[in-house]
PDB file of N, CA and C in Angstrom:
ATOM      1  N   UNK A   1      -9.836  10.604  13.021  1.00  0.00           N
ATOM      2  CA  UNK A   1      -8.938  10.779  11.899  1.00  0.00           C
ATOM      3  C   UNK A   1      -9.387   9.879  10.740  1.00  0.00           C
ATOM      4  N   UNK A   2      -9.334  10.343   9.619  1.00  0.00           N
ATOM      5  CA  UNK A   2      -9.931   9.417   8.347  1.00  0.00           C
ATOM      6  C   UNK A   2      -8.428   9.144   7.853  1.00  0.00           C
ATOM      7  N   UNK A   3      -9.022   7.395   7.631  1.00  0.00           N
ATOM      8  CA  UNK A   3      -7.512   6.895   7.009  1.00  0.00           C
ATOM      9  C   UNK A   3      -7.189   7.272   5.695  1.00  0.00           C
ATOM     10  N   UNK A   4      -6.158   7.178   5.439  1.00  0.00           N
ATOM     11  CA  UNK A   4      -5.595   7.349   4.096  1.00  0.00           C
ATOM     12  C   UNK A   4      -5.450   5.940   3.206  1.00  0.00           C
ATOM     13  N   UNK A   5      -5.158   6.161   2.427  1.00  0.00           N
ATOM     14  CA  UNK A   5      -5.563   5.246   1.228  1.00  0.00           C
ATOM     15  C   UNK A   5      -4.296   3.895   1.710  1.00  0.00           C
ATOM     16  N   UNK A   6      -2.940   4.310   1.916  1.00  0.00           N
ATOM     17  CA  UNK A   6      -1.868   3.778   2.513  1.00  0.00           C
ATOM     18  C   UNK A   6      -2.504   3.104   3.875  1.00  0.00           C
ATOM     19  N   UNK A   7      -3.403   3.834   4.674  1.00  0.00           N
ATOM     20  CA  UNK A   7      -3.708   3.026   6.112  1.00  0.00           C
ATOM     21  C   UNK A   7      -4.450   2.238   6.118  1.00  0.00           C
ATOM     22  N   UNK A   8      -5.461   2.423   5.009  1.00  0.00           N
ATOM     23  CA  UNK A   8      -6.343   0.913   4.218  1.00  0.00           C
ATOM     24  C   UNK A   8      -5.233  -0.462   3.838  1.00  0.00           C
ATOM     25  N   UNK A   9      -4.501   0.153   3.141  1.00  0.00           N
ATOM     26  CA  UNK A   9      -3.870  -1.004   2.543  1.00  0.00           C
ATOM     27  C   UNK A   9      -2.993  -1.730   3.469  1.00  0.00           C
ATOM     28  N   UNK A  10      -2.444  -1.069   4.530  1.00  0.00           N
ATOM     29  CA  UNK A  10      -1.638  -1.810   5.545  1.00  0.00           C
ATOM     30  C   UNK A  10      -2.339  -2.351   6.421  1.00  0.00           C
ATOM     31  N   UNK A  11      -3.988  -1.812   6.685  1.00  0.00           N
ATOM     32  CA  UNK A  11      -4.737  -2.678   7.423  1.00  0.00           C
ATOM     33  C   UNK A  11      -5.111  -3.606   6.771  1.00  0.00           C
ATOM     34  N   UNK A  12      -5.267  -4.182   5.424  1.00  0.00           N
ATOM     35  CA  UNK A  12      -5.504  -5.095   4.749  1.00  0.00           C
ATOM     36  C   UNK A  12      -3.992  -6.192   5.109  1.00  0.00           C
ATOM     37  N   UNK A  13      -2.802  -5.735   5.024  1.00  0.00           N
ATOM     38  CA  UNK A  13      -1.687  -6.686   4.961  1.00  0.00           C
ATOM     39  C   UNK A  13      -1.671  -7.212   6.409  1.00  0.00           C
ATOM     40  N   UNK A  14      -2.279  -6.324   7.364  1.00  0.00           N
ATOM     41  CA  UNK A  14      -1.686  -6.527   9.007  1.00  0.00           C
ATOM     42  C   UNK A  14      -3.278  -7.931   9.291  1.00  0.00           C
ATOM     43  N   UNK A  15      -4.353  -8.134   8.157  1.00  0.00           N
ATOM     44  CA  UNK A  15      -5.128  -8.737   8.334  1.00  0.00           C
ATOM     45  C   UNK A  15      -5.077  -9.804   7.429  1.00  0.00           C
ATOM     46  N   UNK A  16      -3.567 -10.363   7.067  1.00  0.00           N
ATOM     47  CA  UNK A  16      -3.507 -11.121   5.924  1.00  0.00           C
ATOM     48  C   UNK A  16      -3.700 -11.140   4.668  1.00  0.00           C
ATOM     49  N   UNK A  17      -4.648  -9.933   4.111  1.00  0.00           N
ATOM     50  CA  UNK A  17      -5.109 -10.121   2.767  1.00  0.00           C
ATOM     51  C   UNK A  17      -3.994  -9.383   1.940  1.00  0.00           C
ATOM     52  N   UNK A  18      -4.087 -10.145   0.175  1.00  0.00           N
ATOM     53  CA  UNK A  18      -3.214  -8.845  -0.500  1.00  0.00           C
ATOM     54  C   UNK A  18      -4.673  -8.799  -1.359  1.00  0.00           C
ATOM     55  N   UNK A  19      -3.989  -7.590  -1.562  1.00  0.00           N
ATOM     56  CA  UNK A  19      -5.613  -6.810  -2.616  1.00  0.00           C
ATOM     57  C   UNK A  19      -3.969  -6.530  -3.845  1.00  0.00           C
ATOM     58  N   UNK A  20      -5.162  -6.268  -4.890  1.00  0.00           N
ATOM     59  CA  UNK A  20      -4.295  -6.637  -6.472  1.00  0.00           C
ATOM     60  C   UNK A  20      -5.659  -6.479  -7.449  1.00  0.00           C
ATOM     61  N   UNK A  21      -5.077  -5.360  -8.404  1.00  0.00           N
ATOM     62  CA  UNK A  21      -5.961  -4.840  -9.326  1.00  0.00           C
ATOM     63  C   UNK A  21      -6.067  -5.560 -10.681  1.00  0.00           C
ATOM     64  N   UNK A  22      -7.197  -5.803 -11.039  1.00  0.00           N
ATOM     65  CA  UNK A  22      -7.581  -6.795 -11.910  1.00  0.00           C
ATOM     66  C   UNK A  22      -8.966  -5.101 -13.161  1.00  0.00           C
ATOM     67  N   UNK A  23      -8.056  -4.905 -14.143  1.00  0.00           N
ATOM     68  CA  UNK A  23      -9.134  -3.742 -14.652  1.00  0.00           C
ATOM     69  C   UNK A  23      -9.705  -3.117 -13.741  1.00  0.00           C
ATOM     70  N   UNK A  24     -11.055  -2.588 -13.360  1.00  0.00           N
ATOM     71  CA  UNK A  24     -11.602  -2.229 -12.664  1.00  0.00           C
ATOM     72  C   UNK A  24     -11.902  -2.620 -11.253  1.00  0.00           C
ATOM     73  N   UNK A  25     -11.322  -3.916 -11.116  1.00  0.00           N
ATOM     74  CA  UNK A  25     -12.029  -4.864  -9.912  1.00  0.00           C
ATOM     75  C   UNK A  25     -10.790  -4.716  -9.153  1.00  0.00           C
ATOM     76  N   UNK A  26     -11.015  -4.894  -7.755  1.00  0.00           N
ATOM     77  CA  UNK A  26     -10.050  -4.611  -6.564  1.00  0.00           C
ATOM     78  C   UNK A  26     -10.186  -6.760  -5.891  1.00  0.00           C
ATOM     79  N   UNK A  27      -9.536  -6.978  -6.469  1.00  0.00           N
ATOM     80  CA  UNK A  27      -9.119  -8.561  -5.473  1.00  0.00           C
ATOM     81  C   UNK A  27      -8.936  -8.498  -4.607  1.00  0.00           C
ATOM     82  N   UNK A  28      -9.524  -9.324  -3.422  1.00  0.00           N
ATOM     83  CA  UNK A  28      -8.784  -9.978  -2.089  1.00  0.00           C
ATOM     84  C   UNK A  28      -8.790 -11.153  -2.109  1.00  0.00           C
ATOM     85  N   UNK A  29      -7.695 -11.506  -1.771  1.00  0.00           N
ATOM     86  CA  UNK A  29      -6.903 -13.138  -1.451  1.00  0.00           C
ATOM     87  C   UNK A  29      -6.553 -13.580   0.051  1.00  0.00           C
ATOM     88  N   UNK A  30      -6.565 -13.952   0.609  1.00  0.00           N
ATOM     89  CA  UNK A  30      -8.145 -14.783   0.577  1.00  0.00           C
ATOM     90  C   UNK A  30      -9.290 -14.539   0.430  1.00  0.00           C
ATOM     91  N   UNK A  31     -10.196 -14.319  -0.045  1.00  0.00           N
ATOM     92  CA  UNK A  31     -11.291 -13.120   0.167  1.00  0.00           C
ATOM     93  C   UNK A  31     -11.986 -13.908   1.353  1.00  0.00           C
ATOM     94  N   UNK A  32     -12.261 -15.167   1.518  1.00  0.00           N
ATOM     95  CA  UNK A  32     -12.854 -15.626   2.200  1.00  0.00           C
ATOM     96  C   UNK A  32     -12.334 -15.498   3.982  1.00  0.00           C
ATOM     97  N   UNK A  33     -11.037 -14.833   3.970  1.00  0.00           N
ATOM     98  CA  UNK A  33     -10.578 -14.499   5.206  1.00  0.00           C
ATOM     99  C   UNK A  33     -10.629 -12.637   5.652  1.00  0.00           C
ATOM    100  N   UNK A  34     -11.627 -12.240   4.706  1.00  0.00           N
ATOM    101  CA  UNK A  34     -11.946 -10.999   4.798  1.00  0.00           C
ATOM    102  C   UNK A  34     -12.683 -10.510   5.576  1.00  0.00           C
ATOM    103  N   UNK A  35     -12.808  -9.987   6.670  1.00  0.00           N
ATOM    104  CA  UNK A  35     -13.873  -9.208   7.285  1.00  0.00           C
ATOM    105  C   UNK A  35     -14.754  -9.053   7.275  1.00  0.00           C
ATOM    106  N   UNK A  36     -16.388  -9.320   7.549  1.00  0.00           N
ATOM    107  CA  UNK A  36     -16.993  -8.467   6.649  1.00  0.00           C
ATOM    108  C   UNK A  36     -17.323  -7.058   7.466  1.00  0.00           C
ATOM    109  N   UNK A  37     -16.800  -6.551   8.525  1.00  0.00           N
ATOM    110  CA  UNK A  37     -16.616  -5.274   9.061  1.00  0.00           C
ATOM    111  C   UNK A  37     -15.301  -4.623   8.126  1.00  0.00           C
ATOM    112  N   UNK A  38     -14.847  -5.582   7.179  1.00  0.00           N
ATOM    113  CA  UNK A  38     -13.466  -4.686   6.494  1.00  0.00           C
ATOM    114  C   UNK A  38     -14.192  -4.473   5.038  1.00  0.00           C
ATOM    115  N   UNK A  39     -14.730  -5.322   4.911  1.00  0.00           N
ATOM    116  CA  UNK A  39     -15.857  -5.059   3.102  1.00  0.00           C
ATOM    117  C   UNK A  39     -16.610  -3.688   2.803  1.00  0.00           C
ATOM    118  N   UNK A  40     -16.646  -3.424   3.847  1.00  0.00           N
ATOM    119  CA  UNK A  40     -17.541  -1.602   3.480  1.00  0.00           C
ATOM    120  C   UNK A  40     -16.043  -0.569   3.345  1.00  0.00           C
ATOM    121  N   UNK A  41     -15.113  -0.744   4.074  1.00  0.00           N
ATOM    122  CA  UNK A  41     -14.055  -0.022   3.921  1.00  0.00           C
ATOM    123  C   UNK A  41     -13.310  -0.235   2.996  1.00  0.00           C
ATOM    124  N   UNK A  42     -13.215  -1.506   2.085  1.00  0.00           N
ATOM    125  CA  UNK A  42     -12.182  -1.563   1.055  1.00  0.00           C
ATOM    126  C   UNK A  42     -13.264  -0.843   0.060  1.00  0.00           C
ATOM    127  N   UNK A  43     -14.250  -1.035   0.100  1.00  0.00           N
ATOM    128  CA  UNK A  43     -15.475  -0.409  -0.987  1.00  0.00           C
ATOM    129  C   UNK A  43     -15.146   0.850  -1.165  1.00  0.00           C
ATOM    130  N   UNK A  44     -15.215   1.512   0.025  1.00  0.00           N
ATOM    131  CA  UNK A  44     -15.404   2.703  -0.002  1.00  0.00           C
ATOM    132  C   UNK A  44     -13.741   3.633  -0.170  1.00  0.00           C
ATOM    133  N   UNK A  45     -12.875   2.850  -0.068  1.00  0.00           N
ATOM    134  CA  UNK A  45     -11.603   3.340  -0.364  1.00  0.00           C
ATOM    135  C   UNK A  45     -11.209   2.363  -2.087  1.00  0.00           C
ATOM    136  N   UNK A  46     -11.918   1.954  -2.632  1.00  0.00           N
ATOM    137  CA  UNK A  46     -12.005   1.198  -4.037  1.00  0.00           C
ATOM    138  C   UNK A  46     -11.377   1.865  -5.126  1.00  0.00           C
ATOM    139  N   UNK A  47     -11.813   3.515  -5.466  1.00  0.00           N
ATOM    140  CA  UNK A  47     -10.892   3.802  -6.434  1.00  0.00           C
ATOM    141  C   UNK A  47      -9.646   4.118  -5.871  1.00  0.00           C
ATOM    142  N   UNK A  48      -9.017   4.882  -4.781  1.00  0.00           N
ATOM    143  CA  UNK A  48      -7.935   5.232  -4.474  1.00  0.00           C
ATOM    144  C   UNK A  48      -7.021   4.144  -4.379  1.00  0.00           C
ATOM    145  N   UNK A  49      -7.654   3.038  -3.701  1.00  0.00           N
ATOM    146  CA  UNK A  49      -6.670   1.389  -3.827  1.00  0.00           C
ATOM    147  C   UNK A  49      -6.466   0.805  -4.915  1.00  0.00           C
ATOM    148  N   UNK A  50      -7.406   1.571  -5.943  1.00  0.00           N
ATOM    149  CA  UNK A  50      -7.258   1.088  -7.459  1.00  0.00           C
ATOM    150  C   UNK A  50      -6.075   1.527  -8.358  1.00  0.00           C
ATOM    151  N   UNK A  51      -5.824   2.931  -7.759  1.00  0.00           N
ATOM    152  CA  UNK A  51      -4.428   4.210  -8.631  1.00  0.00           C
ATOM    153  C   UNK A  51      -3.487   3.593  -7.334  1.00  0.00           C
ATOM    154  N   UNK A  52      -3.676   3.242  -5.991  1.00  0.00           N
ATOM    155  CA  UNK A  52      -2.420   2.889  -5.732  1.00  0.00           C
ATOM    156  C   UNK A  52      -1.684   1.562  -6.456  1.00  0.00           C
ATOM    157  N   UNK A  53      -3.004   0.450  -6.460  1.00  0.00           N
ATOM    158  CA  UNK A  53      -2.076  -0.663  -6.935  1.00  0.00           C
ATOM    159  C   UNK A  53      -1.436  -0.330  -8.527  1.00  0.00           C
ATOM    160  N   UNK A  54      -1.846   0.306  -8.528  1.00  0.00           N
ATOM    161  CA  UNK A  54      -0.751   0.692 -10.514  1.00  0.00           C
ATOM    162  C   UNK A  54       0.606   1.677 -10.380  1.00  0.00           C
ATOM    163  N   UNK A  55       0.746   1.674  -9.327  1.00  0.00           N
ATOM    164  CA  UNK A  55       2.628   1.990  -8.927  1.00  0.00           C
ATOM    165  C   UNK A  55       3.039   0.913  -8.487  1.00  0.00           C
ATOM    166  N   UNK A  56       4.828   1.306  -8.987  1.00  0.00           N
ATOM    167  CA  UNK A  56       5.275   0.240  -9.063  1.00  0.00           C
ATOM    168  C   UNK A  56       6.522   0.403  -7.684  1.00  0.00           C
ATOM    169  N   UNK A  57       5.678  -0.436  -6.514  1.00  0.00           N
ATOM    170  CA  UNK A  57       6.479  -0.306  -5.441  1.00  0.00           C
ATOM    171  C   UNK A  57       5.942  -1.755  -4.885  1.00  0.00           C
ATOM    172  N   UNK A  58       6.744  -1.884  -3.531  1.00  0.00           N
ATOM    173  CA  UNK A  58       6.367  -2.715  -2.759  1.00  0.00           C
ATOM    174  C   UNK A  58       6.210  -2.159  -1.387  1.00  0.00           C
ATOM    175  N   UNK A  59       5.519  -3.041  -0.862  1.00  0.00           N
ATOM    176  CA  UNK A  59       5.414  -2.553   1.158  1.00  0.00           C
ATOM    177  C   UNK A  59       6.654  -3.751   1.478  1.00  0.00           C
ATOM    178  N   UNK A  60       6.853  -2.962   2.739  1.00  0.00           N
ATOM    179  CA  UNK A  60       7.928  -4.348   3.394  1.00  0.00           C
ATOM    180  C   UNK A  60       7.769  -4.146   4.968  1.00  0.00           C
ATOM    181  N   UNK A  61       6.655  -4.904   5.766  1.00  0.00           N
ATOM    182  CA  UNK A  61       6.892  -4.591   6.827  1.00  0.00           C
ATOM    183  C   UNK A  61       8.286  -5.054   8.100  1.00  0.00           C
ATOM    184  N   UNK A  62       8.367  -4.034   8.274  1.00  0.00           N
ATOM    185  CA  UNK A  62       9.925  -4.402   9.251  1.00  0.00           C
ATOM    186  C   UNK A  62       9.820  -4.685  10.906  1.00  0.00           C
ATOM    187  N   UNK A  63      10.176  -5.926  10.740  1.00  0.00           N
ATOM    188  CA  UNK A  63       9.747  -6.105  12.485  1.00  0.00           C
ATOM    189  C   UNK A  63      10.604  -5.614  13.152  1.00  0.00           C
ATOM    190  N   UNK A  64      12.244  -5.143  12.947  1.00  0.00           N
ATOM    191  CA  UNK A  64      12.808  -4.510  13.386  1.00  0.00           C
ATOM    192  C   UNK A  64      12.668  -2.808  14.126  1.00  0.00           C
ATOM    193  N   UNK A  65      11.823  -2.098  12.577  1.00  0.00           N
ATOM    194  CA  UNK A  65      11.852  -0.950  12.603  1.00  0.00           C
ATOM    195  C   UNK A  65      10.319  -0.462  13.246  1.00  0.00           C
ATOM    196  N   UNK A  66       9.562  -1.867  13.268  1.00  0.00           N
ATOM    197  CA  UNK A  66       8.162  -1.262  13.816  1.00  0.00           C
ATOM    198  C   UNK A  66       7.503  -0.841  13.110  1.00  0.00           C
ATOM    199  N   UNK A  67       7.700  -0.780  11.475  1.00  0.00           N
ATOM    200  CA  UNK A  67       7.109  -0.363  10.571  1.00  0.00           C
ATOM    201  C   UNK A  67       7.217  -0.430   9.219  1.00  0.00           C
ATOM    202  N   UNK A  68       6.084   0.525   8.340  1.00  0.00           N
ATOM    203  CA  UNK A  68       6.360   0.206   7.205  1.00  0.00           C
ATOM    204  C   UNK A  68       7.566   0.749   6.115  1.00  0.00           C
ATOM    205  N   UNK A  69       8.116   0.183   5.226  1.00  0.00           N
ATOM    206  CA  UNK A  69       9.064   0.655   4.149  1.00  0.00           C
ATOM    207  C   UNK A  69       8.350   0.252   2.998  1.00  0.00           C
ATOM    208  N   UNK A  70       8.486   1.379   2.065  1.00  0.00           N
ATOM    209  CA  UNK A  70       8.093   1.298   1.000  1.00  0.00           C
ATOM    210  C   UNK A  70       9.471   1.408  -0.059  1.00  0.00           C
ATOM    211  N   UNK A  71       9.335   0.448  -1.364  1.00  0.00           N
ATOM    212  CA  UNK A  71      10.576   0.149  -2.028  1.00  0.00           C
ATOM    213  C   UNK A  71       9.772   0.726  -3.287  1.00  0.00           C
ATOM    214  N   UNK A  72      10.107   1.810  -4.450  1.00  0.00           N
ATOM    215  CA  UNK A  72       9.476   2.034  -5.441  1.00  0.00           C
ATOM    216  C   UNK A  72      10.573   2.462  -6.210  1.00  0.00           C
ATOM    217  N   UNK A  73      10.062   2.453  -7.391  1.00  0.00           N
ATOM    218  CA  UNK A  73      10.818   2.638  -8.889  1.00  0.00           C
ATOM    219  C   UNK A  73      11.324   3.917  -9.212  1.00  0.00           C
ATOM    220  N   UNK A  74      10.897   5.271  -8.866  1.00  0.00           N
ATOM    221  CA  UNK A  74      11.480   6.719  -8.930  1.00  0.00           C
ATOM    222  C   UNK A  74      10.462   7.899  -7.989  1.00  0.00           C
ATOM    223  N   UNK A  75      10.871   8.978  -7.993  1.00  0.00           N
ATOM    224  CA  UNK A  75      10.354  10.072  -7.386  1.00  0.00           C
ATOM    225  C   UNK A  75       9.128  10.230  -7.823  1.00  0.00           C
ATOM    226  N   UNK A  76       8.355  10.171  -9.084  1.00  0.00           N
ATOM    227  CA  UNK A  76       6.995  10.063  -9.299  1.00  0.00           C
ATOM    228  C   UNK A  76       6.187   9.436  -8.506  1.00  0.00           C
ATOM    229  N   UNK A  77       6.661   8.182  -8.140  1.00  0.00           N
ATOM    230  CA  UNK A  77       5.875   7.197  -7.580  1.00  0.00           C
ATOM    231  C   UNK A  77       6.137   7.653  -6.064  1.00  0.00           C
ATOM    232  N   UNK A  78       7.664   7.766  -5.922  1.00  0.00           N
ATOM    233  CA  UNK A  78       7.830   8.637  -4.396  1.00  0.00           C
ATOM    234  C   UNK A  78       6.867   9.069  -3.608  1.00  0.00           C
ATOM    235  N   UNK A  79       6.342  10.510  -5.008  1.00  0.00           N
ATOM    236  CA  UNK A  79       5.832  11.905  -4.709  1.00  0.00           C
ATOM    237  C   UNK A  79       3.927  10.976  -4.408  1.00  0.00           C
ATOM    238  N   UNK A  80       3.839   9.953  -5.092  1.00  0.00           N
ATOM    239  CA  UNK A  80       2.300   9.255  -5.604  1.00  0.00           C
ATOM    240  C   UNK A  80       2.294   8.488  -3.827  1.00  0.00           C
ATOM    241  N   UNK A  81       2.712   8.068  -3.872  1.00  0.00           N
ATOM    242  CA  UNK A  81       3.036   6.929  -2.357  1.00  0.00           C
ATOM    243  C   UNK A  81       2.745   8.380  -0.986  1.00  0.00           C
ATOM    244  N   UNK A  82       3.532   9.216  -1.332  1.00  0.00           N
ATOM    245  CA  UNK A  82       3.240  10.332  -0.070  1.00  0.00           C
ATOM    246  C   UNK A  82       2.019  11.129  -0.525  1.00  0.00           C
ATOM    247  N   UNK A  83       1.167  11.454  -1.504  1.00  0.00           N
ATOM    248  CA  UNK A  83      -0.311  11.745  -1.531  1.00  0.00           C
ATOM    249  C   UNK A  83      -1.038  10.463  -0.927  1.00  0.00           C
ATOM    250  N   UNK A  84      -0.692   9.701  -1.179  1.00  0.00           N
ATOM    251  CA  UNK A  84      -1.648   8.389  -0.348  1.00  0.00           C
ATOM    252  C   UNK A  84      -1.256   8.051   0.841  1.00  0.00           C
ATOM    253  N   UNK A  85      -0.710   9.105   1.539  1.00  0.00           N
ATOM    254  CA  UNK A  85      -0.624   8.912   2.761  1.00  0.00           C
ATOM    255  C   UNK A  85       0.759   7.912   3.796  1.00  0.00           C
ATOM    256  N   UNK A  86       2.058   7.773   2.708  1.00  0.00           N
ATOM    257  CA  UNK A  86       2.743   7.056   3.298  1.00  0.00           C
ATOM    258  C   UNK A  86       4.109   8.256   3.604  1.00  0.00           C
ATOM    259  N   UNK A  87       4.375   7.988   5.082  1.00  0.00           N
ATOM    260  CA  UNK A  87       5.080   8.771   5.512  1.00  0.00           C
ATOM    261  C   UNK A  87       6.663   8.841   4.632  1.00  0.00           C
ATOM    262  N   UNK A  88       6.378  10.169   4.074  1.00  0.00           N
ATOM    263  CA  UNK A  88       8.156  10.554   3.007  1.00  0.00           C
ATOM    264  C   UNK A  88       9.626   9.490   3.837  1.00  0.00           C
ATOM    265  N   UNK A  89       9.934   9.530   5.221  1.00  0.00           N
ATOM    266  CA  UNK A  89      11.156   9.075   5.324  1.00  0.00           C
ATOM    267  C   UNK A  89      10.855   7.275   5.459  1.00  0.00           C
ATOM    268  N   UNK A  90       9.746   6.941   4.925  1.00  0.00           N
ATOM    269  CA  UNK A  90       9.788   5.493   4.909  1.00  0.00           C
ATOM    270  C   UNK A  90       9.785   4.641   3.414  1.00  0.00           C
ATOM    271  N   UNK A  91       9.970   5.877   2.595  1.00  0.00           N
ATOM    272  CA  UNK A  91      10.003   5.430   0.866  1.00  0.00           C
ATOM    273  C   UNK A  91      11.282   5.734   0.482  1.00  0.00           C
ATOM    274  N   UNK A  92      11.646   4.330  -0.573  1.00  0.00           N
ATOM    275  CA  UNK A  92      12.995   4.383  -0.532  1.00  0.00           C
ATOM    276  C   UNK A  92      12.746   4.389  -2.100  1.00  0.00           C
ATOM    277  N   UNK A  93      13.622   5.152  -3.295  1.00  0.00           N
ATOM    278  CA  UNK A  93      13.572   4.921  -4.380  1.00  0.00           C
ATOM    279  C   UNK A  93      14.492   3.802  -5.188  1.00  0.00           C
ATOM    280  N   UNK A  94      14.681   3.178  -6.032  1.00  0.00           N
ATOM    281  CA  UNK A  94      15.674   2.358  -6.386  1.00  0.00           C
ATOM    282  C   UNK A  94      17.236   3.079  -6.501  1.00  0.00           C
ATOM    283  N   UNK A  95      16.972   4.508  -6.615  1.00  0.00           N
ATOM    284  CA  UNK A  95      18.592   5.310  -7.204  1.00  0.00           C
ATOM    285  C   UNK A  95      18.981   5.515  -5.538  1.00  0.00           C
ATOM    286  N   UNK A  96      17.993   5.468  -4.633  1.00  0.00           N
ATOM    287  CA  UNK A  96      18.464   5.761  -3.530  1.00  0.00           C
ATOM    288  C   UNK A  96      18.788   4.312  -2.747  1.00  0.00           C
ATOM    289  N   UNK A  97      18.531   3.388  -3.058  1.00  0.00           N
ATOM    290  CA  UNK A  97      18.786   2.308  -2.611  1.00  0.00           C
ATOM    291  C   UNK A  97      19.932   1.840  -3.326  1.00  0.00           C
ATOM    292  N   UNK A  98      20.179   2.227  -4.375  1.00  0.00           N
ATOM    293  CA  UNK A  98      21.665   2.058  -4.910  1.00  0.00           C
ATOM    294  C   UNK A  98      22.643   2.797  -4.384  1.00  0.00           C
ATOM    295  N   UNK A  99      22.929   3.886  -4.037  1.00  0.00           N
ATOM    296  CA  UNK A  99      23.628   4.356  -2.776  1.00  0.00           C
ATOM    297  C   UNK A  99      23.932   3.879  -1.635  1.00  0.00           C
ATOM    298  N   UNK A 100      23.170   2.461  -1.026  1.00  0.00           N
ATOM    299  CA  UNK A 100      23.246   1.970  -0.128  1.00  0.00           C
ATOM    300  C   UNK A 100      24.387   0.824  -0.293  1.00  0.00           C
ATOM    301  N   UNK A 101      25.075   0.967  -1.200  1.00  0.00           N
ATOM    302  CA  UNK A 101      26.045  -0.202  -1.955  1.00  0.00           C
ATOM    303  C   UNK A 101      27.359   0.168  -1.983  1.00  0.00           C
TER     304      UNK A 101
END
């Protein structure tokens, strides 16, 4: 199975790093706690991790739920988060998280 752009980025968080878009350039922090069996894969998933980090969401992993939640700003980003591979009932929008009140 080829990962999705979402299964890059959670293997990056489940390995400590945050990646964070700088213009063209893809950051890792620590970089020095990076892989270098993970350096050919952030490469090669580079532009897609590039259009994800420019939505405006967060990951939240839940030790409860066993998984990931995604917290984002409206249905655009919704609809952007589930092309990159993050499963629809784990994205929560802000109008839908205001319902939760």
């Amino acid at each position: 199975m080829i990962p999705t752009t979402v299964d890059i980025f959670q293997q990056a968080s489940q390995r400590g790093l945050r990646l964070r878009a700088v213009g063209n350039d893809l950051h890792v922090n620590p970089a020095r706690c990076c892989p270098s069996d993970f350096v050919p894969v952030l490469r090669a998933h580079k532009p897609d991790l590039l259009s994800l980090l420019q939505l405006p969401f967060v990951m939240v992993d839940s030790k409860a739920l066993g998984d990931s939640l995604f917290l984002c700003e409206d249905e655009p980003t919704k609809a952007a988060l589930v092309e990159a591979g993050a499963d629809p009932w784990s994205i929560y929008t802000r109008d839908e998280l205001r319902g939760f009140t």
